[in-house]
C-alpha atoms as a PDB file:
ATOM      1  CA  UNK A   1     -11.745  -6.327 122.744  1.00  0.00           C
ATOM      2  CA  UNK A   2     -12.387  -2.622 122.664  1.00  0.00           C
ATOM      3  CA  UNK A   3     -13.349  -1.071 126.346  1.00  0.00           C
ATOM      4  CA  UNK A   4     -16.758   0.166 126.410  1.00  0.00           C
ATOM      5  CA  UNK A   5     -16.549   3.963 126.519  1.00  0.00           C
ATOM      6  CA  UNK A   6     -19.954   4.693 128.447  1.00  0.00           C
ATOM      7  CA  UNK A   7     -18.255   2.554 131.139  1.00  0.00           C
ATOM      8  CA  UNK A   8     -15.305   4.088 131.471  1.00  0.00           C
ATOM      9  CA  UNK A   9     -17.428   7.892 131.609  1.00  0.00           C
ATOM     10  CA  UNK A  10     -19.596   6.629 134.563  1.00  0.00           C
ATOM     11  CA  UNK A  11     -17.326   4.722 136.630  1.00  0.00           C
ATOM     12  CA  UNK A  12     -13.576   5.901 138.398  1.00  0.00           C
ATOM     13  CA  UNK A  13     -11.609   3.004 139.225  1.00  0.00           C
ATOM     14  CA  UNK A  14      -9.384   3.606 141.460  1.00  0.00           C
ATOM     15  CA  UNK A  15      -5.338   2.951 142.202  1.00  0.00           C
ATOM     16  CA  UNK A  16      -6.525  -0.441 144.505  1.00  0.00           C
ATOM     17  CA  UNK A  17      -8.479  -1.964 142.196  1.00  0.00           C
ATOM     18  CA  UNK A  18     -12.111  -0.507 143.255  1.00  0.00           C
ATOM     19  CA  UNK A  19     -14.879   1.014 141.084  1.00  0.00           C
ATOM     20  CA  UNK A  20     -16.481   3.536 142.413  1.00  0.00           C
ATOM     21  CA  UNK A  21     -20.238   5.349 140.690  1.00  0.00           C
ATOM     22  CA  UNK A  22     -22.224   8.186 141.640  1.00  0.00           C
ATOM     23  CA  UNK A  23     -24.915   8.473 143.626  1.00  0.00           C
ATOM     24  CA  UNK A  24     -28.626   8.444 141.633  1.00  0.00           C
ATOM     25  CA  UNK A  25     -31.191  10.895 141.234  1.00  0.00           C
ATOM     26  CA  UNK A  26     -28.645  14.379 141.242  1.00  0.00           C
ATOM     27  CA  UNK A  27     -29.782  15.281 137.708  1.00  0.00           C
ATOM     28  CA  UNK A  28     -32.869  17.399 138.481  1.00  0.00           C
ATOM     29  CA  UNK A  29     -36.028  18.128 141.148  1.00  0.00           C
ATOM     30  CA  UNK A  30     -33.378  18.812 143.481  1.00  0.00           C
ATOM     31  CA  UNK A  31     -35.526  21.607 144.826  1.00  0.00           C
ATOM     32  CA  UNK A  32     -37.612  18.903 147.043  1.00  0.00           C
ATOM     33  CA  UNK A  33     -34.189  17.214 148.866  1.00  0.00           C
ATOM     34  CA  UNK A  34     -32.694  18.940 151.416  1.00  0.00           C
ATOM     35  CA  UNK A  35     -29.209  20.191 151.702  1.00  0.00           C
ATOM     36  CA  UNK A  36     -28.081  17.478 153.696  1.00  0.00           C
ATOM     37  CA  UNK A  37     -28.995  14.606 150.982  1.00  0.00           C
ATOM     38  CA  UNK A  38     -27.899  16.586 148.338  1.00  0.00           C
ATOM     39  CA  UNK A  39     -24.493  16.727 150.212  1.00  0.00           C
ATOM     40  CA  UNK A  40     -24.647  13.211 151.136  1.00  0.00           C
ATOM     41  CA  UNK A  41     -25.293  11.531 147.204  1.00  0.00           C
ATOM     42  CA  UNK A  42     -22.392  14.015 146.186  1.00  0.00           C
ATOM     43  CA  UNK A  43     -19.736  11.687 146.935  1.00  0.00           C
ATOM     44  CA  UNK A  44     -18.600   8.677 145.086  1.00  0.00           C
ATOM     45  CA  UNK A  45     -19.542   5.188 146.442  1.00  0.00           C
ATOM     46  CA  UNK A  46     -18.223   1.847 145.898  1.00  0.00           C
ATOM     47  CA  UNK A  47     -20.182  -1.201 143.972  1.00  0.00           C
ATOM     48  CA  UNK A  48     -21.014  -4.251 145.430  1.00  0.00           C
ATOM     49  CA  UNK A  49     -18.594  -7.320 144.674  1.00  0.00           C
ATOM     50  CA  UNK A  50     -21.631  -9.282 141.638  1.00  0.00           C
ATOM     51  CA  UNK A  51     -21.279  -5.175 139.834  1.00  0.00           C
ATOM     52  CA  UNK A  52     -17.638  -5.238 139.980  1.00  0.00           C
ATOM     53  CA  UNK A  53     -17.594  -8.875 138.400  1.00  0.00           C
ATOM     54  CA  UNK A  54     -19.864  -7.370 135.483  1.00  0.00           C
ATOM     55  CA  UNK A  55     -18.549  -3.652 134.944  1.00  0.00           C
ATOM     56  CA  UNK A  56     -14.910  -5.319 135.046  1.00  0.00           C
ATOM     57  CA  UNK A  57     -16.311  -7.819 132.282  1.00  0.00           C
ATOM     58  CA  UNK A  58     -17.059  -4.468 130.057  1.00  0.00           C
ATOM     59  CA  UNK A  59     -13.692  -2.716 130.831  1.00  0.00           C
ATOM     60  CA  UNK A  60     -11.877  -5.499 129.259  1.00  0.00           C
END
């Protein structure tokens, strides 16, 4: 079975094995957060084990 491309665009996995996603809400009205939350939902953060289960599912 094919992997599904939107998957592979939103997720990284990385060399161990993780998936990692971005942080939500980045795309606009950034105006209202401040700096320090904008900073903060920059980085890349890890799923939780019942997502990896699923998004490994699609990858396959």
């Amino acid at each position: 079975m094919k992997p599904r491309k939107s998957i592979l665009k939103r997720f990284k996995i990385t060399k161990n094995g993780k998936i990692l996603r971005r942080h939500t809400g980045l795309d606009h009205n950034l105006a209202k957060k401040s700096g320090n939350k904008r900073r903060k939902n920059s980085k890349w953060v890890a799923l939780s084990k019942q997502e990896v289960k699923k998004i490994k599912k699609l990858l396959k």
